[in-house]
C-alpha atoms as a PDB file:
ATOM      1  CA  UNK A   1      84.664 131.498  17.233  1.00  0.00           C
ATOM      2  CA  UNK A   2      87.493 129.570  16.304  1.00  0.00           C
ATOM      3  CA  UNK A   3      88.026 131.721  13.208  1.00  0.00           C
ATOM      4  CA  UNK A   4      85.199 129.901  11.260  1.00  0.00           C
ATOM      5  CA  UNK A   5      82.083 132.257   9.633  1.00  0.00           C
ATOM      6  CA  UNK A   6      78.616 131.364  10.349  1.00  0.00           C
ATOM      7  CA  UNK A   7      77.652 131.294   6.574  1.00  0.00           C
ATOM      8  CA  UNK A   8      80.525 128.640   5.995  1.00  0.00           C
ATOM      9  CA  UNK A   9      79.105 125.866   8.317  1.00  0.00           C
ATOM     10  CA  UNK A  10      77.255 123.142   7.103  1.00  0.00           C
ATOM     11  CA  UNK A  11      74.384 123.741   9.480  1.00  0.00           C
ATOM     12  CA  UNK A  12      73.772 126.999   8.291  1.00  0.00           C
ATOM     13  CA  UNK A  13      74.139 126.037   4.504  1.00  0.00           C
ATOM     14  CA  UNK A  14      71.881 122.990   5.615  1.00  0.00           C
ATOM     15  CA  UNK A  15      69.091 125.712   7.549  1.00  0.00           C
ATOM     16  CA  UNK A  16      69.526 128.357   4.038  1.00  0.00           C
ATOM     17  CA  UNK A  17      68.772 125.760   1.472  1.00  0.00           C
ATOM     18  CA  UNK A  18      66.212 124.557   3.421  1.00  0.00           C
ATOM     19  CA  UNK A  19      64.765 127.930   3.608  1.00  0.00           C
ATOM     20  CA  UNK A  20      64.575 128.279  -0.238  1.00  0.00           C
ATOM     21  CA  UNK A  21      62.326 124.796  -0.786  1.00  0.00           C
ATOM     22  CA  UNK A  22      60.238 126.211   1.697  1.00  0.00           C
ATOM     23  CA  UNK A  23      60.193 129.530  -0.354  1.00  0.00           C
ATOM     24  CA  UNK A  24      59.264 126.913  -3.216  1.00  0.00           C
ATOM     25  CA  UNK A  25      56.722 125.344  -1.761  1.00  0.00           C
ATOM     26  CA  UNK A  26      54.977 128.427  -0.553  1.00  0.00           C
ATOM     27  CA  UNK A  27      54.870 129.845  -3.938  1.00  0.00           C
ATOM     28  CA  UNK A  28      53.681 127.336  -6.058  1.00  0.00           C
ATOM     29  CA  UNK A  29      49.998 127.297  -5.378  1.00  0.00           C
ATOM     30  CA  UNK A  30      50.195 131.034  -6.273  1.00  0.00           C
ATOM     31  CA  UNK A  31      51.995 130.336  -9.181  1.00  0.00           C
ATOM     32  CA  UNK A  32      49.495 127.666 -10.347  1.00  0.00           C
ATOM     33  CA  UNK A  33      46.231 129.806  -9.012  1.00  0.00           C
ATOM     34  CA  UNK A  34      47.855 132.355 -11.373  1.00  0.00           C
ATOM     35  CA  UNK A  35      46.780 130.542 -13.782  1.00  0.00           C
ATOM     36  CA  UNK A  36      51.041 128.857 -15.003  1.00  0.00           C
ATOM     37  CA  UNK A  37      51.067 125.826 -16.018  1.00  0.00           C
ATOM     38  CA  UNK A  38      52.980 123.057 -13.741  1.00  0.00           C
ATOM     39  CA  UNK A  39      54.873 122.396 -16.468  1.00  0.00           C
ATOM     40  CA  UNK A  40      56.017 126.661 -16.572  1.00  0.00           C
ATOM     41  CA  UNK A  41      56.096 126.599 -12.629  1.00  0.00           C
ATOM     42  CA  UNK A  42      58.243 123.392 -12.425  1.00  0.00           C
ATOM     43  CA  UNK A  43      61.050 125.296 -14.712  1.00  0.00           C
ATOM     44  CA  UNK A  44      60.586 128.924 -12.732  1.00  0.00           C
ATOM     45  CA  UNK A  45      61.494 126.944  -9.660  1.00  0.00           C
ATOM     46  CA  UNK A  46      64.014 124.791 -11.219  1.00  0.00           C
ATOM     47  CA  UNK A  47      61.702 121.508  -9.923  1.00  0.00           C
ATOM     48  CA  UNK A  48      60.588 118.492 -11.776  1.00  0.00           C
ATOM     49  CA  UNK A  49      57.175 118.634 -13.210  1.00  0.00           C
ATOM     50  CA  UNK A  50      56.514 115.393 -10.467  1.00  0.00           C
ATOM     51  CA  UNK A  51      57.593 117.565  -7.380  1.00  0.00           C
ATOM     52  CA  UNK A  52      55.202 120.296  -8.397  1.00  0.00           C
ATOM     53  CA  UNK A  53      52.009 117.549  -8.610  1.00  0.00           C
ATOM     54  CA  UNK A  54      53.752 115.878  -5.648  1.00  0.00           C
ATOM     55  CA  UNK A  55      53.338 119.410  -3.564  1.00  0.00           C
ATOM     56  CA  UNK A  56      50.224 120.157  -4.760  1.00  0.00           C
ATOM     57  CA  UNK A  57      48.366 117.259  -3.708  1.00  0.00           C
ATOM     58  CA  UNK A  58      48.116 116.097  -7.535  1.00  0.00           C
ATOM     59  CA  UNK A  59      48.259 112.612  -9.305  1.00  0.00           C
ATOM     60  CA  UNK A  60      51.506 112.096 -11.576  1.00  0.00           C
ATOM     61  CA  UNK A  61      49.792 111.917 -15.240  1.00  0.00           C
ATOM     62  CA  UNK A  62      52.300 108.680 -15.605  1.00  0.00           C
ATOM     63  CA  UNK A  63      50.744 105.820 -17.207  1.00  0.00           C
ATOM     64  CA  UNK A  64      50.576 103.159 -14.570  1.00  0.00           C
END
């Protein structure tokens, strides 16, 4: 295939990436139910505290 690898396109480091927020996502309401904080989820996952209460459905605790 014109001497290229799979794992070195962009598509498939697009699709792998992809696969590991999806990974994310799946886990955190474990990860919460477990009874973690977001604020201790957020860091395992390496995600802001605001994309954890954005997945889970949450309100941001931001003053408005």
């Amino acid at each position: 295939m014109l001497g290229v690898k799979l794992e070195e396109t962009r598509v498939y480091q697009e699709a792998k990436q992809e696969g590991r927020e999806e990974l994310k996502l799946e886990l955190l309401p474990q990860l919460l139910a477990s009874g973690l904080p977001i604020e201790e989820v957020a860091k395992l996952l390496n995600l802001t505290i605001e994309q954890v209460r954005l997945a889970t459905g949450q309100e941001s605790s931001r003053p408005t």
